[in-house]
PDB file of N, CA and C in Angstrom:
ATOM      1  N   UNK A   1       5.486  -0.288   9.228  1.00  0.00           N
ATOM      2  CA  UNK A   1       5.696  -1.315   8.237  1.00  0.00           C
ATOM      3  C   UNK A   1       4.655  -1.110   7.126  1.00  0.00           C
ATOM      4  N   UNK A   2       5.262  -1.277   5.662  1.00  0.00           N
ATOM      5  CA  UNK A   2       4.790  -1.080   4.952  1.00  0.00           C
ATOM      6  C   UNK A   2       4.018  -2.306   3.916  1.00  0.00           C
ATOM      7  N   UNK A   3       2.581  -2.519   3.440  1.00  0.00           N
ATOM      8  CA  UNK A   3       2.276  -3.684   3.036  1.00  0.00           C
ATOM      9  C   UNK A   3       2.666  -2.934   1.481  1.00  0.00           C
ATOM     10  N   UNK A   4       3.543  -3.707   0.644  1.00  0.00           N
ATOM     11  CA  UNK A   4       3.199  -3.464  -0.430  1.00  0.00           C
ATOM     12  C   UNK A   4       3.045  -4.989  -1.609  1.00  0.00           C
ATOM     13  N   UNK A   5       1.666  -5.033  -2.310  1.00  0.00           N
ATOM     14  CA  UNK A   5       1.417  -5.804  -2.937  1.00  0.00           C
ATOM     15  C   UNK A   5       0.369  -5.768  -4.397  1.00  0.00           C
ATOM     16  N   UNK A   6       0.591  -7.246  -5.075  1.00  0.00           N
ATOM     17  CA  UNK A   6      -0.527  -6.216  -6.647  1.00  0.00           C
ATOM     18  C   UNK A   6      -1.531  -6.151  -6.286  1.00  0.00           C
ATOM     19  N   UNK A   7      -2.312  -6.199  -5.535  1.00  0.00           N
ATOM     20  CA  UNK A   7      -3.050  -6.149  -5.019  1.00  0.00           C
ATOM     21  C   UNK A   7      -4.417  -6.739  -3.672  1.00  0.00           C
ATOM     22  N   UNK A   8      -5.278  -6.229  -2.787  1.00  0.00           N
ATOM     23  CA  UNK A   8      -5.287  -6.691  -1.674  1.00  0.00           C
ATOM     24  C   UNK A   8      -6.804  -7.574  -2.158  1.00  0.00           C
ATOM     25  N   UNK A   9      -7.651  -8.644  -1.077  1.00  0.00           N
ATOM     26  CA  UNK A   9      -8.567  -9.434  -1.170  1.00  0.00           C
ATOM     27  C   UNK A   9      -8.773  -8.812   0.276  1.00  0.00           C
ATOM     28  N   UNK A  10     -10.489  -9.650   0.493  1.00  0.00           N
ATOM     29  CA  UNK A  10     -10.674  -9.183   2.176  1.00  0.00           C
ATOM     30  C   UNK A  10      -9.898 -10.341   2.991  1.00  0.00           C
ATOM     31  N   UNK A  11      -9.050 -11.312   2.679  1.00  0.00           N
ATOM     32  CA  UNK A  11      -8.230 -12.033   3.461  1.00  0.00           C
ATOM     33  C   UNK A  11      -7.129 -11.224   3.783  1.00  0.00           C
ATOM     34  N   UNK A  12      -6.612 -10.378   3.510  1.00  0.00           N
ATOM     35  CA  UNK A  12      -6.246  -9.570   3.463  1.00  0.00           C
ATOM     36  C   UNK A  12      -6.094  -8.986   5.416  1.00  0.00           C
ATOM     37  N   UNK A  13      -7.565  -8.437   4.887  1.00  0.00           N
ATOM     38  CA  UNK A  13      -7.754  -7.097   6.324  1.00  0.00           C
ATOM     39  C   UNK A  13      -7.104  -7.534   7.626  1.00  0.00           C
ATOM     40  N   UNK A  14      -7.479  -8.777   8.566  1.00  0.00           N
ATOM     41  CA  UNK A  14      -6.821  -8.635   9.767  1.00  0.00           C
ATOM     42  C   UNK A  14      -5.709  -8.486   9.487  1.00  0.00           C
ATOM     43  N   UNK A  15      -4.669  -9.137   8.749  1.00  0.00           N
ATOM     44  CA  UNK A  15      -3.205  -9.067   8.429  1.00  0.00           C
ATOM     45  C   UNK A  15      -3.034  -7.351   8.928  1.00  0.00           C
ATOM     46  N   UNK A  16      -3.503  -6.938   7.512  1.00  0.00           N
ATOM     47  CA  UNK A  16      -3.591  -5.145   7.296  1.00  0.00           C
ATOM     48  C   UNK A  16      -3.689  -4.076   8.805  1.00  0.00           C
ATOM     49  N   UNK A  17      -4.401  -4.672   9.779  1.00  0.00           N
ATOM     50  CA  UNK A  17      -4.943  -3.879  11.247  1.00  0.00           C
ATOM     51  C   UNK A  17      -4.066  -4.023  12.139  1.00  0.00           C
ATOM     52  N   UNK A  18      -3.490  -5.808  12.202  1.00  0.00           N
ATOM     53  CA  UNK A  18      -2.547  -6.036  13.144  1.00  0.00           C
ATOM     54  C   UNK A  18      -0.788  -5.348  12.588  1.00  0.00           C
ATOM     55  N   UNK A  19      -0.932  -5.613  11.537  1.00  0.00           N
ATOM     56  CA  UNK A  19       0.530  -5.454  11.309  1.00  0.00           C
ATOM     57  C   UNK A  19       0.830  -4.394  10.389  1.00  0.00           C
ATOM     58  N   UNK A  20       0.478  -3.946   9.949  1.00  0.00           N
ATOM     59  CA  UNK A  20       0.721  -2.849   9.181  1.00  0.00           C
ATOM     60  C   UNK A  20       0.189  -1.186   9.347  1.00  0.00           C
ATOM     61  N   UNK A  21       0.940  -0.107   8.399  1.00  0.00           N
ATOM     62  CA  UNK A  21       1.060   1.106   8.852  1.00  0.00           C
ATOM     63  C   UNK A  21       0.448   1.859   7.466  1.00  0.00           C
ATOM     64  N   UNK A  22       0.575   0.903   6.335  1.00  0.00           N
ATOM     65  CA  UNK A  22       0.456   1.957   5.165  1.00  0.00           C
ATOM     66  C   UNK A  22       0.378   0.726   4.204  1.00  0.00           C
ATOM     67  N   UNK A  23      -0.329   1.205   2.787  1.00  0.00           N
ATOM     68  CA  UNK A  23      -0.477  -0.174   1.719  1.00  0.00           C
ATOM     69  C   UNK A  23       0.155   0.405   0.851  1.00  0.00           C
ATOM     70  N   UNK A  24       0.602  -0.528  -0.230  1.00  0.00           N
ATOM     71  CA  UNK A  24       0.965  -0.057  -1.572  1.00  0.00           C
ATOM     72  C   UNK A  24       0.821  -1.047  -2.445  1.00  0.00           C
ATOM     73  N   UNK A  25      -0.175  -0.965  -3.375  1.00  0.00           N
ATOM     74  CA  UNK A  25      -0.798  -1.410  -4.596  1.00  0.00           C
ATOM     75  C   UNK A  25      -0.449  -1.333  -6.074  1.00  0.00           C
ATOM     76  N   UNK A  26       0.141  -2.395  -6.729  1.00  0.00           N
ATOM     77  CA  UNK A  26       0.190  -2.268  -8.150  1.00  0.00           C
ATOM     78  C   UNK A  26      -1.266  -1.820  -8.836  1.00  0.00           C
ATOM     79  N   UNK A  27      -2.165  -2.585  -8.128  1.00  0.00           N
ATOM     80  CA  UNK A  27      -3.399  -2.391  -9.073  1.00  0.00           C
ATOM     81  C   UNK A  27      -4.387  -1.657  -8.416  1.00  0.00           C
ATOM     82  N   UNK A  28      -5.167  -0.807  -8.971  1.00  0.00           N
ATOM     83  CA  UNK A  28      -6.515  -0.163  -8.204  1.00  0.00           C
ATOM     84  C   UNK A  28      -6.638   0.894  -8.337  1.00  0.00           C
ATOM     85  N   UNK A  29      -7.880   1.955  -7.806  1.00  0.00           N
ATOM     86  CA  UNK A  29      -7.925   3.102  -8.230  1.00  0.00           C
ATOM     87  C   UNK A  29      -8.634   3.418  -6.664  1.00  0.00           C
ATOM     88  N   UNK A  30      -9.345   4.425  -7.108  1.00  0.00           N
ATOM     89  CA  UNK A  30      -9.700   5.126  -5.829  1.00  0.00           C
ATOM     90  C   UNK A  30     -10.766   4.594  -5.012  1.00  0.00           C
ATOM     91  N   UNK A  31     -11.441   3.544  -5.800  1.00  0.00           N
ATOM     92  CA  UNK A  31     -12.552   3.089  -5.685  1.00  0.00           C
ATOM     93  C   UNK A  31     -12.370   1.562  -5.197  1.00  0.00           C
ATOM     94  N   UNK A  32     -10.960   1.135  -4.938  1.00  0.00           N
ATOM     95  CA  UNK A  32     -10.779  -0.580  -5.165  1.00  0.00           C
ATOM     96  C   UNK A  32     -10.221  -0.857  -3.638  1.00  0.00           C
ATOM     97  N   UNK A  33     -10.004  -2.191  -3.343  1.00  0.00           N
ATOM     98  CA  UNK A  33     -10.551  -2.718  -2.050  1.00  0.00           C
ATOM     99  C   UNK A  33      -9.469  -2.315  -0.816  1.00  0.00           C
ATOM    100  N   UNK A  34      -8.191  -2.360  -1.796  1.00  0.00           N
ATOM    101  CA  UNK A  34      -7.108  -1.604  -0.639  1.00  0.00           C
ATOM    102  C   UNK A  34      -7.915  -0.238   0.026  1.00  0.00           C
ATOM    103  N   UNK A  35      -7.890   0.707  -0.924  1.00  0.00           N
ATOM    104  CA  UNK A  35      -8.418   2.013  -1.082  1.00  0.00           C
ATOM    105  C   UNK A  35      -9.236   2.633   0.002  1.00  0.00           C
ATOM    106  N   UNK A  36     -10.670   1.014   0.032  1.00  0.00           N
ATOM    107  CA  UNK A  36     -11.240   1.212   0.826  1.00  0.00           C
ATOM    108  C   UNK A  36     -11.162   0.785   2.270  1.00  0.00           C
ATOM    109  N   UNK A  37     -10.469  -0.258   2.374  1.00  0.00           N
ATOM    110  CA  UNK A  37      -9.768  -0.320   3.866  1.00  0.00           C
ATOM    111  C   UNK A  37      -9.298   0.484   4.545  1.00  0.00           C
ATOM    112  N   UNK A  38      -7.722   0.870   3.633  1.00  0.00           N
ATOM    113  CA  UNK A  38      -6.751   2.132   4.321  1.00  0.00           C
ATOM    114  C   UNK A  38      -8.215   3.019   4.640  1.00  0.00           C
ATOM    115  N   UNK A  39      -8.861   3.633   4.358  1.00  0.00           N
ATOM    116  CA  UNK A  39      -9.939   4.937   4.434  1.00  0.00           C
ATOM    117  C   UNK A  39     -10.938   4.604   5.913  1.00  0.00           C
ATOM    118  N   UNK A  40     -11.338   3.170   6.305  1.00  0.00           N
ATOM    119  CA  UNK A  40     -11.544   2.502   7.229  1.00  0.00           C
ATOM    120  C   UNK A  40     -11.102   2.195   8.397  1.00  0.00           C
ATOM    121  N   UNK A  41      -9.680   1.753   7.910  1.00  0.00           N
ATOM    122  CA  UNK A  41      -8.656   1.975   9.452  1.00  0.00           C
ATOM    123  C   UNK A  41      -7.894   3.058  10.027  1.00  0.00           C
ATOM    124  N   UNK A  42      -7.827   3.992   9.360  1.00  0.00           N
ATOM    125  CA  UNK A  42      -7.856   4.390   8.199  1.00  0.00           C
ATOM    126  C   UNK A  42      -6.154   4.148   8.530  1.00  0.00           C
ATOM    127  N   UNK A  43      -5.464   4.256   7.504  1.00  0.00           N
ATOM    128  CA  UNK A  43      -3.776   4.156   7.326  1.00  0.00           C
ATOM    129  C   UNK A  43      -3.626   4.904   6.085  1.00  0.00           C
ATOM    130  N   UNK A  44      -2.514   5.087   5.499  1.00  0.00           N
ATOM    131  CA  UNK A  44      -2.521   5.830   4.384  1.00  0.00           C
ATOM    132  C   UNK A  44      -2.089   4.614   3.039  1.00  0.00           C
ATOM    133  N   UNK A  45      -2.260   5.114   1.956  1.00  0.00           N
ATOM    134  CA  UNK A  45      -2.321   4.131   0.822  1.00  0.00           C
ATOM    135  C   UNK A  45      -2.320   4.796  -0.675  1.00  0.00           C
ATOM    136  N   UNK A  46      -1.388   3.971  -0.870  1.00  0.00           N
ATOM    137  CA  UNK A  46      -0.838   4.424  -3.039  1.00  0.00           C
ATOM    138  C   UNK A  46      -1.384   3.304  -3.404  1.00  0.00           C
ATOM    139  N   UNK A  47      -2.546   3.385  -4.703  1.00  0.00           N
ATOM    140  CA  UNK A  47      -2.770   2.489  -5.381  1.00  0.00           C
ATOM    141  C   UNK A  47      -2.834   2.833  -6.677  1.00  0.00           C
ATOM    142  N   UNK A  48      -2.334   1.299  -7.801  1.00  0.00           N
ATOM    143  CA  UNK A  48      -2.449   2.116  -8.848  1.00  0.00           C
ATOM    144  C   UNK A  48      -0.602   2.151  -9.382  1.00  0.00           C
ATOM    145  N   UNK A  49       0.307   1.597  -8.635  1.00  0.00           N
ATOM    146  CA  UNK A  49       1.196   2.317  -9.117  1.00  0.00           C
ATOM    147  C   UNK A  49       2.050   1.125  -9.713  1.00  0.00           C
ATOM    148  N   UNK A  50       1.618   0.334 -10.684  1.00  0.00           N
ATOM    149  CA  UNK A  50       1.767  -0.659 -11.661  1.00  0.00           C
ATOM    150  C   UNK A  50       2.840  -1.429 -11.492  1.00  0.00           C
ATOM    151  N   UNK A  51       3.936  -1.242 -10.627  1.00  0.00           N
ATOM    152  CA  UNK A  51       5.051  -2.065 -10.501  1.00  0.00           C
ATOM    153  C   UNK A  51       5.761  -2.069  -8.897  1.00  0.00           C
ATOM    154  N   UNK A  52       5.023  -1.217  -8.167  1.00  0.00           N
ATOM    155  CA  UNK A  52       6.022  -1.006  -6.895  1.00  0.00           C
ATOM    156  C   UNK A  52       6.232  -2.736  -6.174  1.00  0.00           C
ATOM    157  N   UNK A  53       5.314  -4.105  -6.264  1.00  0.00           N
ATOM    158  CA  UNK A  53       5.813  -4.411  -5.457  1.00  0.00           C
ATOM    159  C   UNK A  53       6.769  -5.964  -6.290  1.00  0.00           C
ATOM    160  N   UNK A  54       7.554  -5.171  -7.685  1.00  0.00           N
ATOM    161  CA  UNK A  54       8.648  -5.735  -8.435  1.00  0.00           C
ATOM    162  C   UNK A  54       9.434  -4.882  -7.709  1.00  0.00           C
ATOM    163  N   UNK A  55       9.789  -3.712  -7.729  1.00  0.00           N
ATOM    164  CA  UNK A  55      10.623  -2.156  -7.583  1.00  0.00           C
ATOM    165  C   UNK A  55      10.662  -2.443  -5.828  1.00  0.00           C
ATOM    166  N   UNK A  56      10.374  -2.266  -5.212  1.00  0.00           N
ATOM    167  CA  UNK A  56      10.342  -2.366  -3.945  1.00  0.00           C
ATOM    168  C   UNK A  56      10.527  -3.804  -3.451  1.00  0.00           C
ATOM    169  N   UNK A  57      11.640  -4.001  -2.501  1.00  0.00           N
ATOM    170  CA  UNK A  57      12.213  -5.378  -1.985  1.00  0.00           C
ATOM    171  C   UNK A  57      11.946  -5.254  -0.365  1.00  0.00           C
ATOM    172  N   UNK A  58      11.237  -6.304  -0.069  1.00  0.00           N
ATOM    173  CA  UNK A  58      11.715  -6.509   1.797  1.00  0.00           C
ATOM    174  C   UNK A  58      12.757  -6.543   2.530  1.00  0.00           C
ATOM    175  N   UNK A  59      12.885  -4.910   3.450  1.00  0.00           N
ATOM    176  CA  UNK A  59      14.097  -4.345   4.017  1.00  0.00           C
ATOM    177  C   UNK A  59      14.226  -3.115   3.437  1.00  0.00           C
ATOM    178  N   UNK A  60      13.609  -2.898   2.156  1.00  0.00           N
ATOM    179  CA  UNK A  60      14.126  -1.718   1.685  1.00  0.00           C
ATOM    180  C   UNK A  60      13.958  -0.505   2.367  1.00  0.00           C
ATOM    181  N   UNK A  61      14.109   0.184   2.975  1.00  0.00           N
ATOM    182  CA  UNK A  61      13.996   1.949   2.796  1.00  0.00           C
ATOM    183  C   UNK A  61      13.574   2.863   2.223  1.00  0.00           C
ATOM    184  N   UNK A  62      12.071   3.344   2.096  1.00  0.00           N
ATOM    185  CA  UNK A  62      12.151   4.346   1.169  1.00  0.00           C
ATOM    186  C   UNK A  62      11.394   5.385   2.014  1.00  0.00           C
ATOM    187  N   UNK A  63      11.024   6.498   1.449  1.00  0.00           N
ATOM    188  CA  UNK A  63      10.532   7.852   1.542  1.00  0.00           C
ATOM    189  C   UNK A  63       9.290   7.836   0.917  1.00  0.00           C
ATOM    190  N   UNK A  64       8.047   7.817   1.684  1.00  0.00           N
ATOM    191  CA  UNK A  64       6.203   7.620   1.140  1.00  0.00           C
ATOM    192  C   UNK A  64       6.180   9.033   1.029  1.00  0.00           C
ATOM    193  N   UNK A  65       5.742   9.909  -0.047  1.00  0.00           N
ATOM    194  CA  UNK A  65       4.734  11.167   0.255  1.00  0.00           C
ATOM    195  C   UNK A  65       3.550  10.885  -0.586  1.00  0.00           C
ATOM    196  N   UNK A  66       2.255   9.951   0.915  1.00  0.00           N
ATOM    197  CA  UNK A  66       0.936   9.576   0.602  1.00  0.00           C
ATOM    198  C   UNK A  66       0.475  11.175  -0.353  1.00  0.00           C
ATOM    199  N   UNK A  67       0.529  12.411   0.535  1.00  0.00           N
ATOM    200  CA  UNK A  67      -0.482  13.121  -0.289  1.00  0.00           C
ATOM    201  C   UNK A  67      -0.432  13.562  -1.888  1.00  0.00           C
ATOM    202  N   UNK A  68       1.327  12.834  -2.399  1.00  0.00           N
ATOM    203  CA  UNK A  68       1.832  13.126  -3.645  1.00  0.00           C
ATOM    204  C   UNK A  68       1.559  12.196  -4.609  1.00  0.00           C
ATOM    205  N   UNK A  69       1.348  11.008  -3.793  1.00  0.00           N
ATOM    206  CA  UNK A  69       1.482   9.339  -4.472  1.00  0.00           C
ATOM    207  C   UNK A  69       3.122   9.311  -4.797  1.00  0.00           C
ATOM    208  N   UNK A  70       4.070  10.009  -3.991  1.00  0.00           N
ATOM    209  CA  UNK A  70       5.497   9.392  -4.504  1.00  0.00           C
ATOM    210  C   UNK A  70       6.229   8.240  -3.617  1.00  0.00           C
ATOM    211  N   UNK A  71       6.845   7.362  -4.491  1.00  0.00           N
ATOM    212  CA  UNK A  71       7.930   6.661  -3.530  1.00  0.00           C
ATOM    213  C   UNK A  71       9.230   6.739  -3.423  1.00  0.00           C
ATOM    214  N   UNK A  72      10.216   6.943  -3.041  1.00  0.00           N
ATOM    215  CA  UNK A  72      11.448   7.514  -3.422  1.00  0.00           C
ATOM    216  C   UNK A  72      12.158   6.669  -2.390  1.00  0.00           C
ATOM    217  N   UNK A  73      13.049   5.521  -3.261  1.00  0.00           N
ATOM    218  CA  UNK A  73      14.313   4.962  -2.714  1.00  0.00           C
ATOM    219  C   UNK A  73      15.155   5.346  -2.263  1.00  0.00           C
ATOM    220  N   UNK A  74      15.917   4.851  -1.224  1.00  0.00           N
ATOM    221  CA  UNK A  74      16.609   5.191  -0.048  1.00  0.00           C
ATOM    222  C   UNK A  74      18.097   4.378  -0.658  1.00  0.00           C
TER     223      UNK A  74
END
C-alpha cells in the first residue's frame, strides 16, 4: 500500500510503519521529512512530484519505478 500525499508531518510516522509500503509526495526534496523517514524504515519514496496526490485516486493501480521517480497508470 501506497501513502500518497502533499506532504508528510511527524504525525505522520506510526501511520507510515504500520501501514504502509512506499510514500509519494507532492512537496519535498531530498532533504524533507517524508525523504527522511522512507530512508529510516527504510521503504521507498518519490518526492517532489507536484500533483500525484490530485492524479492518483484511492484504488488506483499504478506501476512505481522508485529508482526512476516514475509513476505510470494502470
Amino acid at each position: 500500500c501506497v501513502l500518497v500525499t502533499g506532504m508528510t508531518t511527524p504525525d505522520f510516522v506510526p501511520l507510515i510503519r504500520k501501514h504502509f509500503d512506499a510514500l509519494i509526495t507532492d512537496e519535498g526534496g531530498i532533504l524533507c521529512h517524508a525523504a527522511i523517514v522512507a530512508r529510516e524504515i527504510p521503504i521507498p519514496c518519490i518526492v517532489g512530484t507536484g500533483s500525484a496526490s490530485d492524479s492518483l485516486k484511492n484504488g488506483m493501480k499504478v506501476l512505481i519505478d522508485f529508482d526512476q521517480g516514475e509513476i505510470i497508470k494502470h
